[in-house]
C-alpha atoms as a PDB file:
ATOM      1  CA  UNK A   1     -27.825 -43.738  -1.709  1.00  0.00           C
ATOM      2  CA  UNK A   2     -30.050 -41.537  -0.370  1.00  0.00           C
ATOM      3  CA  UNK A   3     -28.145 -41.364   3.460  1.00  0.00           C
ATOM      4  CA  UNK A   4     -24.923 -40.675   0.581  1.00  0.00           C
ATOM      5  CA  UNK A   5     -26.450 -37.931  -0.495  1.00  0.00           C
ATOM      6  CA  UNK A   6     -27.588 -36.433   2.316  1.00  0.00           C
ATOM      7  CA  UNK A   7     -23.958 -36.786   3.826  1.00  0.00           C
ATOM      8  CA  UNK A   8     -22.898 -35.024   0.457  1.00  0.00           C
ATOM      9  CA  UNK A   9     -25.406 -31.837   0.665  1.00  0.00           C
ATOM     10  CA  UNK A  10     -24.340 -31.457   4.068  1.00  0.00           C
ATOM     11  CA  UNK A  11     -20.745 -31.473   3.697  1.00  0.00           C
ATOM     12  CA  UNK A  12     -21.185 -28.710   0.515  1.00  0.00           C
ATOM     13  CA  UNK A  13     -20.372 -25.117   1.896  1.00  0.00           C
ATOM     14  CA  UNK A  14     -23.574 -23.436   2.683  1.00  0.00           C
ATOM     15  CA  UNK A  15     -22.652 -19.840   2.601  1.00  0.00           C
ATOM     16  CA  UNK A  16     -20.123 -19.148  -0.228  1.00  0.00           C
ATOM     17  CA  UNK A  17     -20.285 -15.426   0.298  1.00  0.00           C
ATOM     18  CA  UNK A  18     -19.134 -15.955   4.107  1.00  0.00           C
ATOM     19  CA  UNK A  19     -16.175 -17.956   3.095  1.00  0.00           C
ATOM     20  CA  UNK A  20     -15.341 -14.885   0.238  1.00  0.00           C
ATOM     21  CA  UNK A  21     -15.545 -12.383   2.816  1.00  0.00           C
ATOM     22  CA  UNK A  22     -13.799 -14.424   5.555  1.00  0.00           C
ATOM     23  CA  UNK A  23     -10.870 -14.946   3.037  1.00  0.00           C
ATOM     24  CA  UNK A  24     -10.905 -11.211   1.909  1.00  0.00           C
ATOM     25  CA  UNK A  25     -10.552 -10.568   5.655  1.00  0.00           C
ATOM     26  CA  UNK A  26      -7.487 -12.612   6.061  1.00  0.00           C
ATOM     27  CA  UNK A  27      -5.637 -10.986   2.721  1.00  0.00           C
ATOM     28  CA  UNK A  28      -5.931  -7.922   4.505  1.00  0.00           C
ATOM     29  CA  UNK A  29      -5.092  -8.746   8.009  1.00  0.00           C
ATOM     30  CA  UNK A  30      -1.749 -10.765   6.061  1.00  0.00           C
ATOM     31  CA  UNK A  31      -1.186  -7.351   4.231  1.00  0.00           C
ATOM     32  CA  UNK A  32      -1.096  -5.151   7.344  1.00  0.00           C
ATOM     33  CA  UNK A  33       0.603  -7.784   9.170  1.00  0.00           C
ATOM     34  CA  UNK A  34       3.565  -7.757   6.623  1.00  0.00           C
ATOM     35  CA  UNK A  35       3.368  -3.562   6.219  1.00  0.00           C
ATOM     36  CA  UNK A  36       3.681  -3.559  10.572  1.00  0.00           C
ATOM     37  CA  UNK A  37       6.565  -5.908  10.221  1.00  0.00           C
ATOM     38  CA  UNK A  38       8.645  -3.823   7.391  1.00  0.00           C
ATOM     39  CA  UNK A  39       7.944  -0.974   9.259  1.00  0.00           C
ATOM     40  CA  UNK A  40       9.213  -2.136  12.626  1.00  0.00           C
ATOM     41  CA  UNK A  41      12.269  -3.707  10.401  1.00  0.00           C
ATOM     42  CA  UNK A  42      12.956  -0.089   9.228  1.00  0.00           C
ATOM     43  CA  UNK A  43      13.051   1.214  12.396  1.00  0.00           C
ATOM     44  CA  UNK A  44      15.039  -1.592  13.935  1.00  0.00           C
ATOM     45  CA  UNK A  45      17.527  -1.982  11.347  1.00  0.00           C
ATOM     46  CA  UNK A  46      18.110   1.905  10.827  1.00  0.00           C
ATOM     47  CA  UNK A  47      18.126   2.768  13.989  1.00  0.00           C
ATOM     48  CA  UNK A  48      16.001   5.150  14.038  1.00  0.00           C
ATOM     49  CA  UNK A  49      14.870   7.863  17.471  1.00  0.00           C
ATOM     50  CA  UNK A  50      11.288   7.612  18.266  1.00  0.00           C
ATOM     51  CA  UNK A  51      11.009  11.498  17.590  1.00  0.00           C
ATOM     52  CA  UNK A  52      12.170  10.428  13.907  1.00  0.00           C
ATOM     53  CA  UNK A  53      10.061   7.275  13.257  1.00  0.00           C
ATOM     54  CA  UNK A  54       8.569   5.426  15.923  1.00  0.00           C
ATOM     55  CA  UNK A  55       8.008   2.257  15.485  1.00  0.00           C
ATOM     56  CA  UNK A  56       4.494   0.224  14.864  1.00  0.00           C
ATOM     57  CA  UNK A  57       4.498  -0.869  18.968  1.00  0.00           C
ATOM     58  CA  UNK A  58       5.030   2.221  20.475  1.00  0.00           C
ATOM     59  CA  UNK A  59       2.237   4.244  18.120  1.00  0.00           C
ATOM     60  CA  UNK A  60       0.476   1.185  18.867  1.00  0.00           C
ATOM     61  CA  UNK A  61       0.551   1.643  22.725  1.00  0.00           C
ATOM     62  CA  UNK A  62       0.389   5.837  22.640  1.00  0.00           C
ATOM     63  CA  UNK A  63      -2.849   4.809  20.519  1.00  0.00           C
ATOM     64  CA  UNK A  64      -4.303   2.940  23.161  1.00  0.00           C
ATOM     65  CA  UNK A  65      -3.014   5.439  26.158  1.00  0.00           C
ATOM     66  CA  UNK A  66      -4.817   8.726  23.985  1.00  0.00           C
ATOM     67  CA  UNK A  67      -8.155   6.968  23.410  1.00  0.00           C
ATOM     68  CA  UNK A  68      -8.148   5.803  27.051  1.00  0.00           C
ATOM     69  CA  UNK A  69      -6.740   9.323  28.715  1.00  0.00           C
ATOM     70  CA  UNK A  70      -9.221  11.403  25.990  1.00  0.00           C
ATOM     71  CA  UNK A  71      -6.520  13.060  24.303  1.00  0.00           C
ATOM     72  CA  UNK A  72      -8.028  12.131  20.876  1.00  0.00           C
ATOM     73  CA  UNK A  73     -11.681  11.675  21.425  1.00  0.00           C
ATOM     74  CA  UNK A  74     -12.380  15.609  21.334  1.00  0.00           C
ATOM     75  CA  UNK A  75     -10.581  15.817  18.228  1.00  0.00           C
ATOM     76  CA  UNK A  76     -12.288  13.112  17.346  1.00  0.00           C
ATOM     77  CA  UNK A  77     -15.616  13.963  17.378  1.00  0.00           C
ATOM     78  CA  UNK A  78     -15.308  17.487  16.044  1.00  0.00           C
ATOM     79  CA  UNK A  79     -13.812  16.100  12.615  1.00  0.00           C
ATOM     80  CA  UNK A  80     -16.539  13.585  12.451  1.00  0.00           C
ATOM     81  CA  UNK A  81     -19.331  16.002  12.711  1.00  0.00           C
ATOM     82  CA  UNK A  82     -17.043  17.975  10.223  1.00  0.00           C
ATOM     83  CA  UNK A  83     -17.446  15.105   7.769  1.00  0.00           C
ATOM     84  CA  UNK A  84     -20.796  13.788   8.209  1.00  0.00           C
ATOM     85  CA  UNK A  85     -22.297  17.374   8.158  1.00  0.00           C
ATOM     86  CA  UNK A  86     -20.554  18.205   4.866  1.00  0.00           C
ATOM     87  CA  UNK A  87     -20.867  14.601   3.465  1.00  0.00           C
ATOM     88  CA  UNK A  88     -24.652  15.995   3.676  1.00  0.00           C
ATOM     89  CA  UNK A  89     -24.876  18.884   2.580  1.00  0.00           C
ATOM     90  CA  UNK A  90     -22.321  18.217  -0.434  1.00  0.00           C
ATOM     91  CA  UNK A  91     -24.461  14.539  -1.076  1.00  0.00           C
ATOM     92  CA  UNK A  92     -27.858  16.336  -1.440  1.00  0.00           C
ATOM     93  CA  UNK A  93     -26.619  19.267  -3.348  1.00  0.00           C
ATOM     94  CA  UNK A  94     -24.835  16.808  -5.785  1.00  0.00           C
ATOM     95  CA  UNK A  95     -27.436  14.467  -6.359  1.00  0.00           C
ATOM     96  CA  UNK A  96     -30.196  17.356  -6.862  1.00  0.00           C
ATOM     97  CA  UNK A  97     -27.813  19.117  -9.218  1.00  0.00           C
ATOM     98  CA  UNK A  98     -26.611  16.095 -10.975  1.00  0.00           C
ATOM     99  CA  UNK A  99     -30.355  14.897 -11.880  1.00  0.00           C
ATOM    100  CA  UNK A 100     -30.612  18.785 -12.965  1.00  0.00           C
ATOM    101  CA  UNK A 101     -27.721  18.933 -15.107  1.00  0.00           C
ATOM    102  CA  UNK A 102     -28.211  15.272 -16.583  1.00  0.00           C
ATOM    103  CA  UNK A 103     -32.273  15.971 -17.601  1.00  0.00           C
ATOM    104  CA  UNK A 104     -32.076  19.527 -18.605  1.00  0.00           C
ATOM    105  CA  UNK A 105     -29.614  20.206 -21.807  1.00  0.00           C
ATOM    106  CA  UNK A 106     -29.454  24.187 -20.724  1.00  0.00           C
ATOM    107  CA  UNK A 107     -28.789  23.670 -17.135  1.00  0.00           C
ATOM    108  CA  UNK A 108     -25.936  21.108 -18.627  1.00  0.00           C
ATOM    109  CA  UNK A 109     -24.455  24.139 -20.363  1.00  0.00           C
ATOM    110  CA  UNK A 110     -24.331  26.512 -18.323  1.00  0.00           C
ATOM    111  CA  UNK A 111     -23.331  25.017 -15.175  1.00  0.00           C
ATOM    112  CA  UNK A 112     -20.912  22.563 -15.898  1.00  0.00           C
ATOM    113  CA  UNK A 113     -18.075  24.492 -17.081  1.00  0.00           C
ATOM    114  CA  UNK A 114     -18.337  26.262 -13.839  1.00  0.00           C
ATOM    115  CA  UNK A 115     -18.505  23.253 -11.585  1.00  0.00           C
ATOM    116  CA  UNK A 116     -15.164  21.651 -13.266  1.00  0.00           C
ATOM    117  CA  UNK A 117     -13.542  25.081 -13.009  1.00  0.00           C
ATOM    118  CA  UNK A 118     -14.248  24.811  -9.218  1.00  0.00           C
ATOM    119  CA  UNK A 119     -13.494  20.906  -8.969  1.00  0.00           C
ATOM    120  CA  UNK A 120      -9.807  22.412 -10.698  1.00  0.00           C
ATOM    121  CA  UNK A 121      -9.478  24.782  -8.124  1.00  0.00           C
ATOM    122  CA  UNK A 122      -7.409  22.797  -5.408  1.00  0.00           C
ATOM    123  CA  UNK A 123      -9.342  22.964  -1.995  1.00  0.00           C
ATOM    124  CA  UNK A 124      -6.258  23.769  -0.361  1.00  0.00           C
ATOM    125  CA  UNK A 125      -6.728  27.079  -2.162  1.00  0.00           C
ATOM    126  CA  UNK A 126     -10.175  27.579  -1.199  1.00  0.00           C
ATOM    127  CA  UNK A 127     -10.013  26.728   2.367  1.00  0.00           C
ATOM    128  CA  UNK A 128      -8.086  30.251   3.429  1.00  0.00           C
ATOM    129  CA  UNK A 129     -10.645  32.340   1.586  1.00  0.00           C
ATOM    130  CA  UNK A 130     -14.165  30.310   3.176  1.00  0.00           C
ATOM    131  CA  UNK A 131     -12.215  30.741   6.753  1.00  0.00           C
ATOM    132  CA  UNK A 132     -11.471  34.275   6.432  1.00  0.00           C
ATOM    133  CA  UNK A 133     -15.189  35.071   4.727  1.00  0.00           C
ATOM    134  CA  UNK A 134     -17.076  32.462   7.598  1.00  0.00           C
ATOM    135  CA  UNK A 135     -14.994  32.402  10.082  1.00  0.00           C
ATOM    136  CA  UNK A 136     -13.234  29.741  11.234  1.00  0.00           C
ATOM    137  CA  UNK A 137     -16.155  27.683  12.949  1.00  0.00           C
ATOM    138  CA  UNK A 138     -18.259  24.408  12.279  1.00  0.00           C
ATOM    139  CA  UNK A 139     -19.864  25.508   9.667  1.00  0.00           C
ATOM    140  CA  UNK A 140     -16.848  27.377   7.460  1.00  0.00           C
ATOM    141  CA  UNK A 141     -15.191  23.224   7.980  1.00  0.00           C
ATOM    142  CA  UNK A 142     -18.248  21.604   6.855  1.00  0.00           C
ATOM    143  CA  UNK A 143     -18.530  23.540   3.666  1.00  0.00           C
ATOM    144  CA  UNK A 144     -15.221  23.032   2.612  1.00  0.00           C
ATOM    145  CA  UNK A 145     -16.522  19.199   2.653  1.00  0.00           C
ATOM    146  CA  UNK A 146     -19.204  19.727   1.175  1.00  0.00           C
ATOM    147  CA  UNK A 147     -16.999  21.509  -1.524  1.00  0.00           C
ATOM    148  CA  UNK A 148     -14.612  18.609  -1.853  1.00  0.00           C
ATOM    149  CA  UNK A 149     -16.749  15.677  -2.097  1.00  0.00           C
ATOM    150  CA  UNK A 150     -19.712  17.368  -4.007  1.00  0.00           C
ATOM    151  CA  UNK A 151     -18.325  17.178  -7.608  1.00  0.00           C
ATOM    152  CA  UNK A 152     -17.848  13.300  -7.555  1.00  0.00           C
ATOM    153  CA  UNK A 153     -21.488  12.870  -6.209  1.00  0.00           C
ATOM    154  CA  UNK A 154     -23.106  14.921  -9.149  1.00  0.00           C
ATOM    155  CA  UNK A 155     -20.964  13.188 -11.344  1.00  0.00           C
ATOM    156  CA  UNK A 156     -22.005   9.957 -10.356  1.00  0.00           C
ATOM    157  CA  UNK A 157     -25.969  10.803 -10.140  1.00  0.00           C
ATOM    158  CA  UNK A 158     -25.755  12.572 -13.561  1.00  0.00           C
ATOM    159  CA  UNK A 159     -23.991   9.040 -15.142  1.00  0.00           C
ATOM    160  CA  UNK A 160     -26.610   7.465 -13.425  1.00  0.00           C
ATOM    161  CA  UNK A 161     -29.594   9.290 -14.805  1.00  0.00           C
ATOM    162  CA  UNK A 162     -28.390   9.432 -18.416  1.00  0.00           C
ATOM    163  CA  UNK A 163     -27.612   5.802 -18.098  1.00  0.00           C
ATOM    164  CA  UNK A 164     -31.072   4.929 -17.357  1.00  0.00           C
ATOM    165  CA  UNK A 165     -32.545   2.604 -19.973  1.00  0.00           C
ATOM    166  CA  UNK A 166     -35.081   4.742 -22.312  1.00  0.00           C
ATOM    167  CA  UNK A 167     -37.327   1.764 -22.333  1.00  0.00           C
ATOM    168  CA  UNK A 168     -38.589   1.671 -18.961  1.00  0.00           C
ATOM    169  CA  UNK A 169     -38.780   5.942 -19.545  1.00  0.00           C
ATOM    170  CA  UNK A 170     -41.361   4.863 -22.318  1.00  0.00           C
ATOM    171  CA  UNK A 171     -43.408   2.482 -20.410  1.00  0.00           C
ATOM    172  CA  UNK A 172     -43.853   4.771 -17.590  1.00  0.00           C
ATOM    173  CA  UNK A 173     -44.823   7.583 -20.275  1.00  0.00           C
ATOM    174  CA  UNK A 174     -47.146   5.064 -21.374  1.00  0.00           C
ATOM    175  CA  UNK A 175     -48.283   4.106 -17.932  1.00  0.00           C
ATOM    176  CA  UNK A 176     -48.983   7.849 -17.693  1.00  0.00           C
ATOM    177  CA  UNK A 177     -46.650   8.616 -14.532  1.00  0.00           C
ATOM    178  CA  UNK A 178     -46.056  11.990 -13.498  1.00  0.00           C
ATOM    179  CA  UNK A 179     -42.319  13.031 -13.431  1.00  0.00           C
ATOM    180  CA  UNK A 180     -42.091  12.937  -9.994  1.00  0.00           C
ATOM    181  CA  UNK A 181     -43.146   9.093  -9.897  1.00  0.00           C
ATOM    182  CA  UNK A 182     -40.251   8.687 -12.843  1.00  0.00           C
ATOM    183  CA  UNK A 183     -37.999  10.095 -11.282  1.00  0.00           C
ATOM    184  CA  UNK A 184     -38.797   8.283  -7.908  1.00  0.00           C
ATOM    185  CA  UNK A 185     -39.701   4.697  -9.450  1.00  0.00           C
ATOM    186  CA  UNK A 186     -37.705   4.667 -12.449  1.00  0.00           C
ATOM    187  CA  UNK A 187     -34.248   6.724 -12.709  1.00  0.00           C
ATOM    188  CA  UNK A 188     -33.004   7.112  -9.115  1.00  0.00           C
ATOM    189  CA  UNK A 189     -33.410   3.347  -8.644  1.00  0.00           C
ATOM    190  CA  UNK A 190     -32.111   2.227 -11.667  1.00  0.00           C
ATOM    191  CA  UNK A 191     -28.639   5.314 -11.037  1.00  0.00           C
ATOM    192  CA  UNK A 192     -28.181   3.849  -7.524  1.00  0.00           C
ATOM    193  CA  UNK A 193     -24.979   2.018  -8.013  1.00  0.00           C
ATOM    194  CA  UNK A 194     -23.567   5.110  -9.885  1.00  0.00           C
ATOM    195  CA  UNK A 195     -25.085   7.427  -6.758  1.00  0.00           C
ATOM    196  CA  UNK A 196     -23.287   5.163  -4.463  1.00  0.00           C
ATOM    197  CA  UNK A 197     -19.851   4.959  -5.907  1.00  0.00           C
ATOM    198  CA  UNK A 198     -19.951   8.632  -6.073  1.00  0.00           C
ATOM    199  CA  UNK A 199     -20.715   8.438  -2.249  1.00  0.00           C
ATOM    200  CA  UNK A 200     -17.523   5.791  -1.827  1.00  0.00           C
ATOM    201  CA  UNK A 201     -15.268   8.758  -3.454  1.00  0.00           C
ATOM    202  CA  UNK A 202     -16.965  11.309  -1.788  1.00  0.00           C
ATOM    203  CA  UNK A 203     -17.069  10.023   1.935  1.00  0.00           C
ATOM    204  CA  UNK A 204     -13.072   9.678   1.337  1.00  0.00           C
ATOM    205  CA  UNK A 205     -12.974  13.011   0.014  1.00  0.00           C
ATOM    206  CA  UNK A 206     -15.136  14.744   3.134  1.00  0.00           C
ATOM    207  CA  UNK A 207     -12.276  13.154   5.489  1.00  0.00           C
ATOM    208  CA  UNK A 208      -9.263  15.049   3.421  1.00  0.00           C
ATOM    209  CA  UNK A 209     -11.575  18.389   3.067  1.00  0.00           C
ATOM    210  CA  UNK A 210     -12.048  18.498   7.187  1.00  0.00           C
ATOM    211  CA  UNK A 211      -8.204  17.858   7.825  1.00  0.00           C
ATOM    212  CA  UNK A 212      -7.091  20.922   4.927  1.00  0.00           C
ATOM    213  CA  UNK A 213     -10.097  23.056   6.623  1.00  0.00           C
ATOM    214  CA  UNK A 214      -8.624  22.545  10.389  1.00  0.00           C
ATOM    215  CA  UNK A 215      -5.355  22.831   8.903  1.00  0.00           C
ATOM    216  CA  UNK A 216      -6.521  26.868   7.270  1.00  0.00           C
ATOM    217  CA  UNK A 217      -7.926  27.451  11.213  1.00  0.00           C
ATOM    218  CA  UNK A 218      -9.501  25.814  13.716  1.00  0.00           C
ATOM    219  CA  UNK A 219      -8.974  25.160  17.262  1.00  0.00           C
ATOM    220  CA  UNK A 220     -10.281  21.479  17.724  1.00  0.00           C
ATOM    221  CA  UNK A 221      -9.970  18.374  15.341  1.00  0.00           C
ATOM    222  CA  UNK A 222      -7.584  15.569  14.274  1.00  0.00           C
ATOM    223  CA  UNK A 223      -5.515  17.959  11.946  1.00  0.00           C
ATOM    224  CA  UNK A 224      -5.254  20.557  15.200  1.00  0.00           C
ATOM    225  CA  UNK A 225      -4.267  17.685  17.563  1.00  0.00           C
ATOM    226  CA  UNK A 226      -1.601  16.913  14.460  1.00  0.00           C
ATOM    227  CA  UNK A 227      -0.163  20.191  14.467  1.00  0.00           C
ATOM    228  CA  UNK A 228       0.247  20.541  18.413  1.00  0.00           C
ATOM    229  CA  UNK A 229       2.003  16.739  18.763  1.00  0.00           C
ATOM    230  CA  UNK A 230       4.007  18.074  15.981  1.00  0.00           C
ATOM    231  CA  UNK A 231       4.810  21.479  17.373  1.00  0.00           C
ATOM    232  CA  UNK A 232       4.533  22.567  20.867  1.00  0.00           C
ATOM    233  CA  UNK A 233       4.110  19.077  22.534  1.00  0.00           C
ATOM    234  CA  UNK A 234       6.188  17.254  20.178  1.00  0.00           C
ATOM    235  CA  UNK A 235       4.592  14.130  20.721  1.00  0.00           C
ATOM    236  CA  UNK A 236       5.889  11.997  17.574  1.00  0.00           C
ATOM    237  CA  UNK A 237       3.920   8.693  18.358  1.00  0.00           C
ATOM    238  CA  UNK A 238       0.786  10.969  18.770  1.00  0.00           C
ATOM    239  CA  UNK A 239       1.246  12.341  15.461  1.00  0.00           C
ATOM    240  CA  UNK A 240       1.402   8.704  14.405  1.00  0.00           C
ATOM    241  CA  UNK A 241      -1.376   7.781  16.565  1.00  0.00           C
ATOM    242  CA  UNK A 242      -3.614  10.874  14.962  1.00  0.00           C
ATOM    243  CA  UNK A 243      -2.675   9.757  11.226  1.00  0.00           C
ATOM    244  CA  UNK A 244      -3.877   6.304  11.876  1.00  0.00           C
ATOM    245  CA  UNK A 245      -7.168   7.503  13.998  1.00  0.00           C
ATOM    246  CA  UNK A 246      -7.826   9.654   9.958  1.00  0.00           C
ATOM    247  CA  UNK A 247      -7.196   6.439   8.581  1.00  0.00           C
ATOM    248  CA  UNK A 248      -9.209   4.157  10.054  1.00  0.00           C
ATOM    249  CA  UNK A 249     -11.773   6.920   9.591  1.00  0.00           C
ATOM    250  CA  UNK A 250     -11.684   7.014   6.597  1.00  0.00           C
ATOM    251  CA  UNK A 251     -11.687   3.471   5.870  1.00  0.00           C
ATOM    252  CA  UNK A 252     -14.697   3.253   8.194  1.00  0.00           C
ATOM    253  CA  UNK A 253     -16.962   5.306   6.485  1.00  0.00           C
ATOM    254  CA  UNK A 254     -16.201   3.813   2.955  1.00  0.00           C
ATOM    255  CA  UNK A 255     -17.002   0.031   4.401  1.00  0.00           C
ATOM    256  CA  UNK A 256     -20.082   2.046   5.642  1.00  0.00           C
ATOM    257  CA  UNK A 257     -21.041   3.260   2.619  1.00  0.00           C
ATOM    258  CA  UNK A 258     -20.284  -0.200   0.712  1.00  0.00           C
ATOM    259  CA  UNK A 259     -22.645  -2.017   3.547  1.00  0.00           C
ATOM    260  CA  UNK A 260     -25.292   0.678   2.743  1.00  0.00           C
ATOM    261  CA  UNK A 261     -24.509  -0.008  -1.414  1.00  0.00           C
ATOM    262  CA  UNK A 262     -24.860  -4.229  -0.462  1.00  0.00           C
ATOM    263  CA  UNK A 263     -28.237  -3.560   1.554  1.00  0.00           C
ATOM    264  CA  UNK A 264     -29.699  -1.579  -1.049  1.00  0.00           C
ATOM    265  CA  UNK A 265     -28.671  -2.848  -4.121  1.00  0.00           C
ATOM    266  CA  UNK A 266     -29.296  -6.762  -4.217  1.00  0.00           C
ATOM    267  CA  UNK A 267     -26.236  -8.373  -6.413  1.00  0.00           C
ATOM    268  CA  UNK A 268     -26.646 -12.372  -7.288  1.00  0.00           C
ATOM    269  CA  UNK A 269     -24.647 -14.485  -5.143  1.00  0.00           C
END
C-alpha cells in the first residue's frame, strides 16, 4: 500500500502553475501560427507585389537581415529610452498625484476636471505644440509619454487608495502611526494591484506616445525608420519589419510589468 502510494504522489503533477503557463504558451504560439498562415494565404491567393503586402517570410527574413546589418537597432534604442524615460516620469507623477487627489477632497476638485480635460485632448494634438515649444529632442518625446500614459496610472493609484479597507486605517490610527508609515505600510501595499494594472495600460500607452511624438519630429526612432522605408527608401518589408519590432515592444514591456505584478503581489496557487 504504502509503495502504491508513493507510486501515486509521484505520478501527481507537481507544478500545476508550470503546466498553466506551458499551455497558455502553446494557445498563443497556435494563434500566431494560424494569423502567419492566413496572412501568407492572402498574399498567395491574391497575388499580391511585395511593395503591396509582403508576405509573413519575407518580413520575416528582412527582420532578421535589419537586426543583423543595424538598420533597426538605432531606432531601436532611441524609442526605448523614449518610453522608459516617460514611463517614469508619467508613473511617479501619477502615483504621487493619484494618492493626492484620492486623500485630499479639495485637491479632488480642483484638479480632476482638468486632468480628464487633458486625458480628452488626443495626444496626436498635443504632440505638434510640445515639439514646437521644446524642441524636437529627447526630452520634448519623453514628455509626450509621460503625457499619454500618466492619466491611467493616477487613476489606478487613486482606485487603489480609496479602496483601501478603513479597518486596517483604524488600527494603525490606533497603533499611533504617523501618515507617512500609513501610507507606506498600509495603503500603497494594500493599492498595488490597482498601481500595477495602471502600469500594464500605461507601459502600452508610453509605446504609442513615442511613435505619435517621432511621428510630430524627430530624426531617430522606430516611427522615423517607418516613415523613410515608407518614403524615400521604400522598403515595404522594413516597414513590416519596424511594425512588428513596436509590437513585440510593446508586448515585452507589458509581460514585464505582469512578471514585476506576480513577484510582488503573491496570488494562491
Amino acid at each position: 500500500m504504502r509503495s502504491m502510494r508513493g507510486q501515486s504522489d509521484m505520478a501527481a503533477p507537481r507544478h500545476p502553475r508550470e503546466h498553466r503557463v506551458a499551455a497558455d504558451a502553446a494557445a498563443i504560439l497556435l494563434a500566431a501560427g494560424v494569423f502567419l498562415l492566413v496572412w501568407q494565404l492572402i498574399v498567395v491567393i491574391g497575388d499580391y507585389p511585395a511593395f503591396i503586402l509582403p508576405g509573413p517570410l519575407l518580413v520575416g527574413d528582412r527582420f532578421v537581415e535589419a537586426w543583423l546589418d543595424g538598420t533597426i537597432l538605432p531606432h531601436f534604442l532611441t524609442t526605448l529610452s523614449e518610453v522608459a524615460l516617460g514611463l517614469a516620469v508619467g508613473g511617479i507623477s501619477g502615483i504621487i498625484s493619484g494618492i493626492l487627489l484620492a486623500r485630499s477632497r479639495l485637491a479632488s476638485r480642483l484638479f480632476s476636471p482638468y486632468i480628464v480635460a487633458a486625458q480628452a485632448t488626443p495626444i496626436i494634438v498635443l504632440a505638434p505644440l510640445i515639439a514646437l515649444w521644446f524642441g524636437t529632442g529627447l526630452a520634448s518625446r519623453a514628455l509626450i509619454c509621460a503625457l499619454i500614459c500618466y492619466f491611467p496610472i493616477a487613476i489606478g493609484t487613486l482606485v487603489g487608495i480609496r479602496s483601501v479597507d478603513e479597518r486596517l486605517m483604524e488600527l494603525g490610527r490606533s497603533l499611533r502611526a504617523t501618515r507617512w508609515q500609513l501610507l507606506s505600510a498600509i495603503e500603497v501595499p494594500s493599492a498595488l494591484p490597482q498601481i500595477l494594472g495602471g502600469f500594464r495600460i500605461g507601459v502600452t500607452l508610453a509605446v504609442v506616445g513615442a511613435i505619435v511624438a517621432e511621428w510630430a519630429g524627430g530624426d531617430s526612432g522606430l516611427a522615423v525608420l517607418i516613415n523613410l522605408a515608407r518614403g524615400s527608401m521604400f522598403d515595404i518589408p522594413l516597414m513590416f519589419a519596424t511594425l512588428a519590432t513596436i509590437a513585440i515592444l510593446g508586448v515585452a514591456l507589458y509581460l514585464l510589468v505582469v512578471l514585476l505584478e506576480r513577484r510582488l503581489i503573491r496570488s494562491p496557487s
